[in-house]
N, C-alpha and C. Protein backbone atom coordinates (compact mmCIF):
# COMPACT_ATOMS: atom_id res chain seq x y z
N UNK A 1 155.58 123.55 77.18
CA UNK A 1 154.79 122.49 76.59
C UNK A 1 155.35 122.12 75.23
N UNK A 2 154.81 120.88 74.96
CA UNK A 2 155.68 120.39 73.57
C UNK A 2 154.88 120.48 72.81
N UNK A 3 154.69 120.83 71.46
CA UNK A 3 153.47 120.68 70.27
C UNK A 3 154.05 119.33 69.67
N UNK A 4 152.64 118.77 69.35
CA UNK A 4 152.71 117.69 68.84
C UNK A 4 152.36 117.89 67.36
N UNK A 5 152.99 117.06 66.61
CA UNK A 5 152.32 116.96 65.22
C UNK A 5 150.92 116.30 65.27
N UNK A 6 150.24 116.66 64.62
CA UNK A 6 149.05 116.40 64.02
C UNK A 6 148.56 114.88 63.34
N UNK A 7 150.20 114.40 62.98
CA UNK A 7 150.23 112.89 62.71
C UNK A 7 150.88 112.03 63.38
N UNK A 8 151.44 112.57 64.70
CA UNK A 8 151.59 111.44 65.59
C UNK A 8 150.61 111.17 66.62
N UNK A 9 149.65 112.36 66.72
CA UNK A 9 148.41 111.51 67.56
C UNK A 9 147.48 111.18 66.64
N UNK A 10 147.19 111.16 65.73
CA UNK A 10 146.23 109.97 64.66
C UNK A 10 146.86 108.44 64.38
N UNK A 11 148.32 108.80 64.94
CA UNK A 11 148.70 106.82 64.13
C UNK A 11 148.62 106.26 65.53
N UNK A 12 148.04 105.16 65.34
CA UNK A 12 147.85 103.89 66.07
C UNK A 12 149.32 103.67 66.63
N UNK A 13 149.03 103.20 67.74
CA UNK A 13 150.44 102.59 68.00
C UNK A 13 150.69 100.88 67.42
N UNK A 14 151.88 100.54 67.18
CA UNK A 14 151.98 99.60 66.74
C UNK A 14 152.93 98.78 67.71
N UNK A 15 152.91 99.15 68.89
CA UNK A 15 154.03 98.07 69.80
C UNK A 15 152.80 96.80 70.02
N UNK A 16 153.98 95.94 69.82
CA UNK A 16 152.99 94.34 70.13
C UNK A 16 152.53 93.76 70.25
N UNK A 17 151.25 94.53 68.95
CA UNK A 17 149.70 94.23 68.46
C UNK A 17 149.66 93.52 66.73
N UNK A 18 148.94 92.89 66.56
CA UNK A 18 148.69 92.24 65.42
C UNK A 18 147.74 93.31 64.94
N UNK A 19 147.85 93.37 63.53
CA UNK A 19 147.23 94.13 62.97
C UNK A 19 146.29 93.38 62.19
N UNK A 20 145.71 92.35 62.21
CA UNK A 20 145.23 91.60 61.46
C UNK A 20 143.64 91.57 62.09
N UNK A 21 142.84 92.72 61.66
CA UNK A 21 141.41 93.06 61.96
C UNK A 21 140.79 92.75 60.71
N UNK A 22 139.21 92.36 60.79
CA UNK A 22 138.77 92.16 59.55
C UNK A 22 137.79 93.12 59.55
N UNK A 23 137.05 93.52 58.43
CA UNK A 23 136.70 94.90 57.86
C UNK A 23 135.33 95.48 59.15
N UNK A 24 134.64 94.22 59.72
CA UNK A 24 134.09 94.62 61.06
C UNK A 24 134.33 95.04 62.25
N UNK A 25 135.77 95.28 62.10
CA UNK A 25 136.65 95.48 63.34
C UNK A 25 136.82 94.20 64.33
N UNK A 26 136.84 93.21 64.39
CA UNK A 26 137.34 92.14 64.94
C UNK A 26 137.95 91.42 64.48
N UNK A 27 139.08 91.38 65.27
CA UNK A 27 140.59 90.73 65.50
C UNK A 27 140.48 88.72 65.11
N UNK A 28 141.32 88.57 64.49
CA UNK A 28 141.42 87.28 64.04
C UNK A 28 141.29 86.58 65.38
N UNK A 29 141.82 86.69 66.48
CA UNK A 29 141.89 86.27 67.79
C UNK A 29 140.70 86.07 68.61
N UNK A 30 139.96 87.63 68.57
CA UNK A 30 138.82 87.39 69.18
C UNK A 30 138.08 86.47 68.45
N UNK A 31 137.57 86.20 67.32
CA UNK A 31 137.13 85.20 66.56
C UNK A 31 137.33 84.21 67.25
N UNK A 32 138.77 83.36 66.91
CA UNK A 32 139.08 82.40 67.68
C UNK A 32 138.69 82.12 69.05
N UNK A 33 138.94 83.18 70.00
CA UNK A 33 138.60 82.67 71.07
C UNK A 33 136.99 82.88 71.61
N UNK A 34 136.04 83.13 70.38
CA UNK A 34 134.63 82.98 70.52
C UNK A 34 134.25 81.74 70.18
N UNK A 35 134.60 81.38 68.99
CA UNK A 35 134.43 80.18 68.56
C UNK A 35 134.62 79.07 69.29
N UNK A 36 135.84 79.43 69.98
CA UNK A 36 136.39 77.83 71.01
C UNK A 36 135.25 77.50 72.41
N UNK A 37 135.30 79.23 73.05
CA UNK A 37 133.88 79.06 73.83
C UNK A 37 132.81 78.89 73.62
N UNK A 38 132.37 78.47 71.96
CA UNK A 38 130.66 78.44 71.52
C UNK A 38 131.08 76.83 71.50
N UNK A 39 132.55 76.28 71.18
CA UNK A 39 132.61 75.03 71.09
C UNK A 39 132.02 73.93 72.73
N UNK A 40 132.89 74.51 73.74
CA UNK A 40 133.18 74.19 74.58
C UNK A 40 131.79 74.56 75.38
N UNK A 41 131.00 75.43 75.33
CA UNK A 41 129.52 75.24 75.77
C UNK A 41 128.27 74.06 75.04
N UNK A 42 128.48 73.99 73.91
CA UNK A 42 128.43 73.12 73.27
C UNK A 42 128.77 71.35 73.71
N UNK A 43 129.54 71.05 73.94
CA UNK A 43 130.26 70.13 74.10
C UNK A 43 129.47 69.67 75.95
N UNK A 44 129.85 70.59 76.27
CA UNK A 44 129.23 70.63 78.52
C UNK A 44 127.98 70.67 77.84
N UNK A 45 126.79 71.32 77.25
CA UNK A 45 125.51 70.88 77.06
C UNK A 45 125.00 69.23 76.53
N UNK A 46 125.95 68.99 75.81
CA UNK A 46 125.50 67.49 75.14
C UNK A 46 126.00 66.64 76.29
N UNK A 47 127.07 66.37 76.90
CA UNK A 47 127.71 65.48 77.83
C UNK A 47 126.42 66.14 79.08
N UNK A 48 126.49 67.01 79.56
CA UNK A 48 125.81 67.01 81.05
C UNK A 48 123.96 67.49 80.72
N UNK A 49 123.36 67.08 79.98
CA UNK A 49 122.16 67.83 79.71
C UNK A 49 121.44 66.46 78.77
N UNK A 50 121.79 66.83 77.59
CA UNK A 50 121.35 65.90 76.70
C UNK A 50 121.77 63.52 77.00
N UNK A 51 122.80 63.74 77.00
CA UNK A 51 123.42 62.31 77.08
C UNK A 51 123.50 61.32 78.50
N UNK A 52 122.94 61.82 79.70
CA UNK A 52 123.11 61.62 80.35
C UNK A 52 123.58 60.05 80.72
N UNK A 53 124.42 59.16 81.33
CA UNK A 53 124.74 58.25 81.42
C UNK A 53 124.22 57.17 83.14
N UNK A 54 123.67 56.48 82.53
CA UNK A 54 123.11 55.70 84.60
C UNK A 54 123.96 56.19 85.11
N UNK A 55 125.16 55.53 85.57
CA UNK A 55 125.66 55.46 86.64
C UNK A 55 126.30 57.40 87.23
N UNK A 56 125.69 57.69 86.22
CA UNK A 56 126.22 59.36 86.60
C UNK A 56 125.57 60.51 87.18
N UNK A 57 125.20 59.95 88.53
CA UNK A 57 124.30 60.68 89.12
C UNK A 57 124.94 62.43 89.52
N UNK A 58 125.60 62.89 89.14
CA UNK A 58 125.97 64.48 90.11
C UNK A 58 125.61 65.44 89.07
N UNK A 59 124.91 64.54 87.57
CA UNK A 59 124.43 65.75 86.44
C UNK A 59 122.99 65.06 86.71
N UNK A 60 122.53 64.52 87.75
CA UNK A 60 120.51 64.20 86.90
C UNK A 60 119.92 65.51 87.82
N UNK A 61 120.65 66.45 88.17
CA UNK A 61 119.62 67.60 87.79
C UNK A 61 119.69 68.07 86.46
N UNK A 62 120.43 68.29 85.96
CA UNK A 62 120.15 68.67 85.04
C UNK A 62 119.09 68.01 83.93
N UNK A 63 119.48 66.81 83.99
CA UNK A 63 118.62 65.40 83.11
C UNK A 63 116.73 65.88 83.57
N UNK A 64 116.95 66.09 84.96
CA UNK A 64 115.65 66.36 85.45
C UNK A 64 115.04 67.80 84.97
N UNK A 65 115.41 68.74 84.65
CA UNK A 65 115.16 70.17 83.91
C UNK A 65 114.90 69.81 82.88
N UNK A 66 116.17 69.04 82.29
CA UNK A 66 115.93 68.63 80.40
C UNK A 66 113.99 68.19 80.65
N UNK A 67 114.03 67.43 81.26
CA UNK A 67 112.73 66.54 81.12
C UNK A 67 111.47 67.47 81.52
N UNK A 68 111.90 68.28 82.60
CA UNK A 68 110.65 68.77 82.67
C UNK A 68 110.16 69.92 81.61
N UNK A 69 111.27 70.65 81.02
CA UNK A 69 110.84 71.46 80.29
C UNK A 69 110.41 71.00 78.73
N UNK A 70 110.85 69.56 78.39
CA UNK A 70 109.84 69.00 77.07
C UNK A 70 108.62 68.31 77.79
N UNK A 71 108.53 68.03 79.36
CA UNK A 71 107.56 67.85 79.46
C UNK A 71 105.86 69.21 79.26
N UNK A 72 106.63 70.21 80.15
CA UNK A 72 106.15 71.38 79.80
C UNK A 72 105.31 71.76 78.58
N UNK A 73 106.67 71.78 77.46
CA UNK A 73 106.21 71.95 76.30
C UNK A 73 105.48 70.82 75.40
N UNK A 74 105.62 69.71 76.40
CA UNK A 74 104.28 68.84 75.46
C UNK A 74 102.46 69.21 76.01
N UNK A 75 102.54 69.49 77.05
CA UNK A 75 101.57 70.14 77.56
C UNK A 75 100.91 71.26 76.99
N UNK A 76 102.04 71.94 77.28
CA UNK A 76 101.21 73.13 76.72
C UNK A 76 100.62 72.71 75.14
N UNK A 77 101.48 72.72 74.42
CA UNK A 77 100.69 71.67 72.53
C UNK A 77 99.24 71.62 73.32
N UNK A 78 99.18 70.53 73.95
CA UNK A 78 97.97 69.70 74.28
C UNK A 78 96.86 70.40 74.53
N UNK A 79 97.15 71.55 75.63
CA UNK A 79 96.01 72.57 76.08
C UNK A 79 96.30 73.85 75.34
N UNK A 80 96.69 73.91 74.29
CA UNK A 80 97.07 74.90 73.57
C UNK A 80 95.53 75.64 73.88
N UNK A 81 94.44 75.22 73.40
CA UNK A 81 93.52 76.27 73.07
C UNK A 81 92.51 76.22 74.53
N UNK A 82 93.11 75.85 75.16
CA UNK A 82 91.97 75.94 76.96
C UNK A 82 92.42 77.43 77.37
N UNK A 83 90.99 78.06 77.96
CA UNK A 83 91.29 79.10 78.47
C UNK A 83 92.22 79.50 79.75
N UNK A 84 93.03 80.67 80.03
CA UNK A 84 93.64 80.76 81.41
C UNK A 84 92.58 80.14 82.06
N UNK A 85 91.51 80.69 82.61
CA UNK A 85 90.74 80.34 83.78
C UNK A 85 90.49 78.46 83.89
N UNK A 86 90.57 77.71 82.54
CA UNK A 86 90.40 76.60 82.81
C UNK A 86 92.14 75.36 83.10
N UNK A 87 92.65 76.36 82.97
CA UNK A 87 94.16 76.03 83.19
C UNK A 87 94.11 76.05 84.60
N UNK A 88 93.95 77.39 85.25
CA UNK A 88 94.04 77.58 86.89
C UNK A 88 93.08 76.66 87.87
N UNK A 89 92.08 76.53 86.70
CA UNK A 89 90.88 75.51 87.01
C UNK A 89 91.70 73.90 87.51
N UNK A 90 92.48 73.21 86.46
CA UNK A 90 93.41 72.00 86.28
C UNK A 90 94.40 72.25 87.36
N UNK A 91 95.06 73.62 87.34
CA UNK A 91 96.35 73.59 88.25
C UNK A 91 96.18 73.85 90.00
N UNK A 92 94.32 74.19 90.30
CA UNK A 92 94.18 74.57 91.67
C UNK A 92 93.15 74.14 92.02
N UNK A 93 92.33 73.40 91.49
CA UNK A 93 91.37 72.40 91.67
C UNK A 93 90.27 73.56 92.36
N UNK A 94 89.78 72.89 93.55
CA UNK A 94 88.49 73.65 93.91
C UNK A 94 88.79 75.04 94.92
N UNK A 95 89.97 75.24 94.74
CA UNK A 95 90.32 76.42 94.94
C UNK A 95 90.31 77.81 94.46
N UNK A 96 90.32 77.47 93.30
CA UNK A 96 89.98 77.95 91.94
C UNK A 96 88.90 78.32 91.74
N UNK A 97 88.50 77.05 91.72
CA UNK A 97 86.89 77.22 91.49
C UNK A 97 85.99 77.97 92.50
N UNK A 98 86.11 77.83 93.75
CA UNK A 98 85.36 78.92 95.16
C UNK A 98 86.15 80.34 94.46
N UNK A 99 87.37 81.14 94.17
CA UNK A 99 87.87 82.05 94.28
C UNK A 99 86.68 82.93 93.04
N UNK A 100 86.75 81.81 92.11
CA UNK A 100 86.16 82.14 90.82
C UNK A 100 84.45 82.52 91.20
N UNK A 101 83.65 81.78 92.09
CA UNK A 101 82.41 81.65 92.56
C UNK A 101 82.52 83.18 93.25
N UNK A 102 83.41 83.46 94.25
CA UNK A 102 83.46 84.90 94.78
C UNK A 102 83.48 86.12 94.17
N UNK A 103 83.96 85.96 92.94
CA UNK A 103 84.45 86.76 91.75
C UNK A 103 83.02 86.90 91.22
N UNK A 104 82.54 85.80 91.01
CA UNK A 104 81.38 86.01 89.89
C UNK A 104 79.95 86.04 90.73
N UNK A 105 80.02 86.50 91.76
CA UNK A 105 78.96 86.67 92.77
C UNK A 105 79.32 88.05 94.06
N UNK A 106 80.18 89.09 93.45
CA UNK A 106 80.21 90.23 94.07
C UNK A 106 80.57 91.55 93.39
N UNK A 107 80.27 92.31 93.65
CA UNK A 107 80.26 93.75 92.81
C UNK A 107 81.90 93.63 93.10
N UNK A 108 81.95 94.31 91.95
CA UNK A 108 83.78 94.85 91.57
C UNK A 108 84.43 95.69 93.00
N UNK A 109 83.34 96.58 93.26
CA UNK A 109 83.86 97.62 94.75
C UNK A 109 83.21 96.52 96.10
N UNK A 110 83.27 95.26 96.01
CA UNK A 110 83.22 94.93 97.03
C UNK A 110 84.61 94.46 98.17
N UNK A 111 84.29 94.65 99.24
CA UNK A 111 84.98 94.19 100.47
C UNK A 111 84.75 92.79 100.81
N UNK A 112 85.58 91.79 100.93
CA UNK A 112 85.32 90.46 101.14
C UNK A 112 86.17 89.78 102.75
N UNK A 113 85.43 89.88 103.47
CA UNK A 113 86.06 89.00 104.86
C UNK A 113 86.66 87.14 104.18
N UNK A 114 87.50 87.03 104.25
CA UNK A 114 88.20 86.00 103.94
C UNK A 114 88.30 84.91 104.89
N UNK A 115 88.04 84.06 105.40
CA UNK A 115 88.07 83.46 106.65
C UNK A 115 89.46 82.73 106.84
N UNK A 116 89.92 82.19 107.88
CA UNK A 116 90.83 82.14 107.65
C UNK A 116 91.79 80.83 108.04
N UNK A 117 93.21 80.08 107.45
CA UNK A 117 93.14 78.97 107.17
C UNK A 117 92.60 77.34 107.79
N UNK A 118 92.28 77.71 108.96
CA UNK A 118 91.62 76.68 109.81
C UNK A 118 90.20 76.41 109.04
N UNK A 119 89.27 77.43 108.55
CA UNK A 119 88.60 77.14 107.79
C UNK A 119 88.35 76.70 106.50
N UNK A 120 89.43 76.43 106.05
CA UNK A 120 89.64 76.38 104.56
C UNK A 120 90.43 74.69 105.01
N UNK A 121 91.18 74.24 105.78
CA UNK A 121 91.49 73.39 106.10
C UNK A 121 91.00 72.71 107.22
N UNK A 122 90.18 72.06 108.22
CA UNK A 122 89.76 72.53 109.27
C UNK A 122 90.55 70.99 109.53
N UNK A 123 90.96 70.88 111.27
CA UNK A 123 91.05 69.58 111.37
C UNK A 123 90.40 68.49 111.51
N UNK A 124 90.81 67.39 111.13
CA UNK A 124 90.01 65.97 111.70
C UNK A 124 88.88 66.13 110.24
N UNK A 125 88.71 66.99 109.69
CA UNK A 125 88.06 66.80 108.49
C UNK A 125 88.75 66.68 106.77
N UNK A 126 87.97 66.45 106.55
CA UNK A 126 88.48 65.83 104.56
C UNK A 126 88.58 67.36 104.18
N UNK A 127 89.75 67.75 103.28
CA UNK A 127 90.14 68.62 102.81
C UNK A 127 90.16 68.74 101.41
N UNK A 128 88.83 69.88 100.76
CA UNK A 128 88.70 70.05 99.43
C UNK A 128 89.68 71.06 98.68
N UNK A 129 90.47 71.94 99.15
CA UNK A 129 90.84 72.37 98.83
C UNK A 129 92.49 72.56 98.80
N UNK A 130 93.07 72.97 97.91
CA UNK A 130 94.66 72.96 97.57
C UNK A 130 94.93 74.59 97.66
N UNK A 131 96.19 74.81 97.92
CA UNK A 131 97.16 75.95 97.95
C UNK A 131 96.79 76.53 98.83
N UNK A 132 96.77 78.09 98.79
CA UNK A 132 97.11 78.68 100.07
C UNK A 132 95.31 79.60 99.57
N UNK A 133 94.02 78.96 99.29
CA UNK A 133 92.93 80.03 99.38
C UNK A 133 93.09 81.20 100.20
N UNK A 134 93.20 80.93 101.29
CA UNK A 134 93.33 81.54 102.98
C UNK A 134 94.12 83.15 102.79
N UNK A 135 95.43 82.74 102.02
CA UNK A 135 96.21 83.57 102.10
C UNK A 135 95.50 84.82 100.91
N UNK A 136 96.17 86.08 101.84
CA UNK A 136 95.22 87.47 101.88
C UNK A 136 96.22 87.88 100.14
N UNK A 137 97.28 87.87 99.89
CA UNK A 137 98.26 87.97 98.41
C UNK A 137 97.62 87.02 97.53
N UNK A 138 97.55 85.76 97.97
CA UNK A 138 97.11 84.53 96.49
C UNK A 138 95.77 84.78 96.47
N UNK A 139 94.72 85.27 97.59
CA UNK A 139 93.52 85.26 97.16
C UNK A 139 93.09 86.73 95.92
N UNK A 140 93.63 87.68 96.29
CA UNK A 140 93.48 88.83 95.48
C UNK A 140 94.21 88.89 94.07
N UNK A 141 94.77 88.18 94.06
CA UNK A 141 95.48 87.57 92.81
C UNK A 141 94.01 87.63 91.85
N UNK A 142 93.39 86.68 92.15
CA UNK A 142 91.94 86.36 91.68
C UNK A 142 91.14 86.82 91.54
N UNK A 143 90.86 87.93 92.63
CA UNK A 143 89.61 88.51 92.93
C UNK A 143 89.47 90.04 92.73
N UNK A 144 90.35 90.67 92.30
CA UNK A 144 90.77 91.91 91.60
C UNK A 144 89.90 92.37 90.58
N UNK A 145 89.31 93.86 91.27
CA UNK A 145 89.53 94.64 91.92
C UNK A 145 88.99 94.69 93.54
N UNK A 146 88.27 93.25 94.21
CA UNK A 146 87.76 93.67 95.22
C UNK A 146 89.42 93.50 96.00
N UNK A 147 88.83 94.26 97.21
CA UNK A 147 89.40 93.62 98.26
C UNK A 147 89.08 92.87 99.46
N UNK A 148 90.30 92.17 99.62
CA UNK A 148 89.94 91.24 100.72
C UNK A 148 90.49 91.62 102.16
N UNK A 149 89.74 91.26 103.18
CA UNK A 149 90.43 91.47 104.29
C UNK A 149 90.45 89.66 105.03
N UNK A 150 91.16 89.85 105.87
CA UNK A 150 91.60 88.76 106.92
C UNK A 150 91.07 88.60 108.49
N UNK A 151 90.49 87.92 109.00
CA UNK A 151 90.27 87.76 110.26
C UNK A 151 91.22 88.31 111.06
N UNK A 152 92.61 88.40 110.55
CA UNK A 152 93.40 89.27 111.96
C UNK A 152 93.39 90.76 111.67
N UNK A 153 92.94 91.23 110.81
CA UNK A 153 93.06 92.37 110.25
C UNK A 153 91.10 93.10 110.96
N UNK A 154 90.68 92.66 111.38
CA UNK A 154 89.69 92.90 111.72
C UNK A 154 89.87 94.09 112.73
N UNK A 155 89.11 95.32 112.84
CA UNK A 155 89.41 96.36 113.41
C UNK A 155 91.05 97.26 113.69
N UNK A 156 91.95 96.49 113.06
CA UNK A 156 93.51 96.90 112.84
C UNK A 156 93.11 98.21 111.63
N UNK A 157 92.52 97.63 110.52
CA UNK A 157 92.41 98.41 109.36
C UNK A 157 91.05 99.46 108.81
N UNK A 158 91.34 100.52 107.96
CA UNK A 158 90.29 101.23 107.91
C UNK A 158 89.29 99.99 106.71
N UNK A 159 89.85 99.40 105.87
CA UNK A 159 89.06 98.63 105.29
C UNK A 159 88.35 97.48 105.73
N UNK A 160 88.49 97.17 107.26
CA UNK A 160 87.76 95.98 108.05
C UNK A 160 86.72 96.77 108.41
N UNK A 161 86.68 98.19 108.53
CA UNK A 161 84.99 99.02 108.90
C UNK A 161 84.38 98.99 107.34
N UNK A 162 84.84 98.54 106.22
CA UNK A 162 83.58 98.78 104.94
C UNK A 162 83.47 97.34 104.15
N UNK A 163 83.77 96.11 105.50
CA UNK A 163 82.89 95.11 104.85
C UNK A 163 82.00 94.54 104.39
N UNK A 164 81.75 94.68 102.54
CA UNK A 164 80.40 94.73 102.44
C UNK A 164 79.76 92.88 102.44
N UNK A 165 80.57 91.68 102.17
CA UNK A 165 80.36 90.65 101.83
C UNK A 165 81.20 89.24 102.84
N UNK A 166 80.92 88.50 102.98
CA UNK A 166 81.62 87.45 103.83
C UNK A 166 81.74 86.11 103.43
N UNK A 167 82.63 85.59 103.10
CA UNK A 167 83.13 84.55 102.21
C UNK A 167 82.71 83.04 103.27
N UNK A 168 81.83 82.16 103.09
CA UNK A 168 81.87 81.26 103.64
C UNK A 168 82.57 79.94 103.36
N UNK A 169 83.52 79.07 104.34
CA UNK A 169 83.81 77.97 103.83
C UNK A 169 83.79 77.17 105.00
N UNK A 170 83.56 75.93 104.43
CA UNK A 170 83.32 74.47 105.22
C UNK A 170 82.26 74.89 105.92
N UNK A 171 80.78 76.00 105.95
CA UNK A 171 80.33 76.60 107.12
C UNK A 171 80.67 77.10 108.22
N UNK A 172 81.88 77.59 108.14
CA UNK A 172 82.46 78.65 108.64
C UNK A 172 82.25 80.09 107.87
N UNK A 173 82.07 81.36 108.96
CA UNK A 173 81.97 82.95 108.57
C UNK A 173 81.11 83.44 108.88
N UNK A 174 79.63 82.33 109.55
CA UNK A 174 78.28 82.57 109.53
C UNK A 174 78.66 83.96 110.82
N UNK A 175 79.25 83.54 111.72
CA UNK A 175 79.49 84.41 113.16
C UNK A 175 79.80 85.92 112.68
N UNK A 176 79.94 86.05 111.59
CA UNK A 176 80.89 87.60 110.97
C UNK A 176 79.47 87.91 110.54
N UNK A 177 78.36 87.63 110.23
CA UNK A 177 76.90 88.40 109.80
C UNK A 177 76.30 88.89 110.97
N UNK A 178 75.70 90.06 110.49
CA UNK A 178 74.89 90.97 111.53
C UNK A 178 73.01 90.61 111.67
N UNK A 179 73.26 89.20 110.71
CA UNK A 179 71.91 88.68 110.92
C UNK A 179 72.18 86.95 111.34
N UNK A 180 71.18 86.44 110.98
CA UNK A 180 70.44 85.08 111.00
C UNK A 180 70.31 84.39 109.69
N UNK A 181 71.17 83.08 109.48
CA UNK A 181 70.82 82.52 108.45
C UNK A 181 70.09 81.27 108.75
N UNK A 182 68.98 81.39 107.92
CA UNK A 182 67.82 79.90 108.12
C UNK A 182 68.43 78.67 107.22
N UNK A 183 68.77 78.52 105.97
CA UNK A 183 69.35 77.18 105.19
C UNK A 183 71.24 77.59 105.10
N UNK A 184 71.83 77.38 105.72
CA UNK A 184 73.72 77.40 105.84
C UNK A 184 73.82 76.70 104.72
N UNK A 185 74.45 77.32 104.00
CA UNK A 185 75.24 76.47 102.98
C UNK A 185 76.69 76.40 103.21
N UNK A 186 77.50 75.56 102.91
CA UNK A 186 78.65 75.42 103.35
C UNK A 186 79.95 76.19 102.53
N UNK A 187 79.49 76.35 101.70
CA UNK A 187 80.17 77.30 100.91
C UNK A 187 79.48 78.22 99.88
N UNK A 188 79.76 79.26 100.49
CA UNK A 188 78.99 80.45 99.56
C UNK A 188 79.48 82.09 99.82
N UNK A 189 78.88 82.83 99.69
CA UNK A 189 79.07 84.38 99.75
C UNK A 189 77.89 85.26 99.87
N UNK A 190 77.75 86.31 101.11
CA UNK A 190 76.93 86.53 101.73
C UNK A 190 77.33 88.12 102.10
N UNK A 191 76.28 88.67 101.99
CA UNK A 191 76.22 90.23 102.14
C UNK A 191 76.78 90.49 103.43
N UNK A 192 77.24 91.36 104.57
CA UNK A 192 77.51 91.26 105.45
C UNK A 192 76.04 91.73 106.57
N UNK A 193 75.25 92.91 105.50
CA UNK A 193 74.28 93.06 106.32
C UNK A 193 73.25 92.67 105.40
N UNK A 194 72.09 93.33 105.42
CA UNK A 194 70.59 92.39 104.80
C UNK A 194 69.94 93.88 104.43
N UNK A 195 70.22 94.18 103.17
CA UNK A 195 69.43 95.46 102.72
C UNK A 195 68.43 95.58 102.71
N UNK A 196 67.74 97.01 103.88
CA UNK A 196 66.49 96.80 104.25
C UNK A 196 65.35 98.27 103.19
């Protein structure tokens, strides 16, 4: 084996490197070639984002992002001080509003039969409601901590035997009670049995 001196493995090598580092350790070069890429992103943001030109249709997506996100942010300004719930209220109409009615008309440990989207949409009839109510993920979104179950889930699951409540819509769900209702309301929420 060869011993090495002690000062030829501490010196740097000097084959066909610039030595010209500044006291942060970066190279005059790398500089340069940061700068040219902060230029050149720069430059593609104003031409394809900001400036957009008519006849130059293969950047108006982008034109279309630009816009929606100051649209965004003029919005939000506007409803700055509205609560979440009256936001979801604006963004889901009476969807919202029934999820919210279920919420504020059942114990926290309740079980909720969900009916399911034929009822929430039914055909040949006028449709009050937007998004996916129906769906068993977007409805618990909302309704947390109960849970919900689904008409196909009915006897599949151990939580379809401890339904305590049954979600009515368009007057649909009445068939899921173990009693008799005398005035139907068309939308409401209903014990599953009748505490005797």
């Amino acid at each position: 084996m060869k011993a090495h001196s002690s000062k030829s493995q501490n010196a740097p090598s000097q084959k066909g490197k610039a030595t010209t580092t500044s006291p942060g350790g970066f190279t005059f070069s790398w500089i340069i070639k940061n700068i040219l890429a902060v230029v050149i992103v720069l430059f593609l943001f104003n031409k394809l984002v900001l400036k957009i030109e008519p006849g130059n249709n293969w950047a108006s997506g982008y034109n279309w992002a630009y816009n929606m996100l100051k649209g965004n942010a003029k919005t939000i300004r506007q409803y700055a001080y509205t609560t979440t719930d009256n936001r979801f209220e604006m963004k889901l109409g009476l969807s919202h509003v029934y999820l919210r009615y279920l919420k504020e008309n059942t114990p926290e440990n309740a079980v909720i039969l969900l009916p399911s989207q034929e009822a929430f949409f039914p055909k040949g009839e006028e449709h009050i409601f937007s998004g996916e109510p129906f769906n068993k993920l977007w409805a618990t979104r909302f309704l947390y901590p109960r849970r919900v179950i689904i008409p196909s889930e009915l006897g599949k699951t151990p939580w379809s035997e401890r339904i305590t409540h049954v979600a009515i819509v368009n007057g649909r769900g009445y068939e899921y009670l173990d009693y008799e209702v005398g005035q139907k309301a068309p939308h409401t929420v209903l014990p599953i049995r009748i505490k005797q």
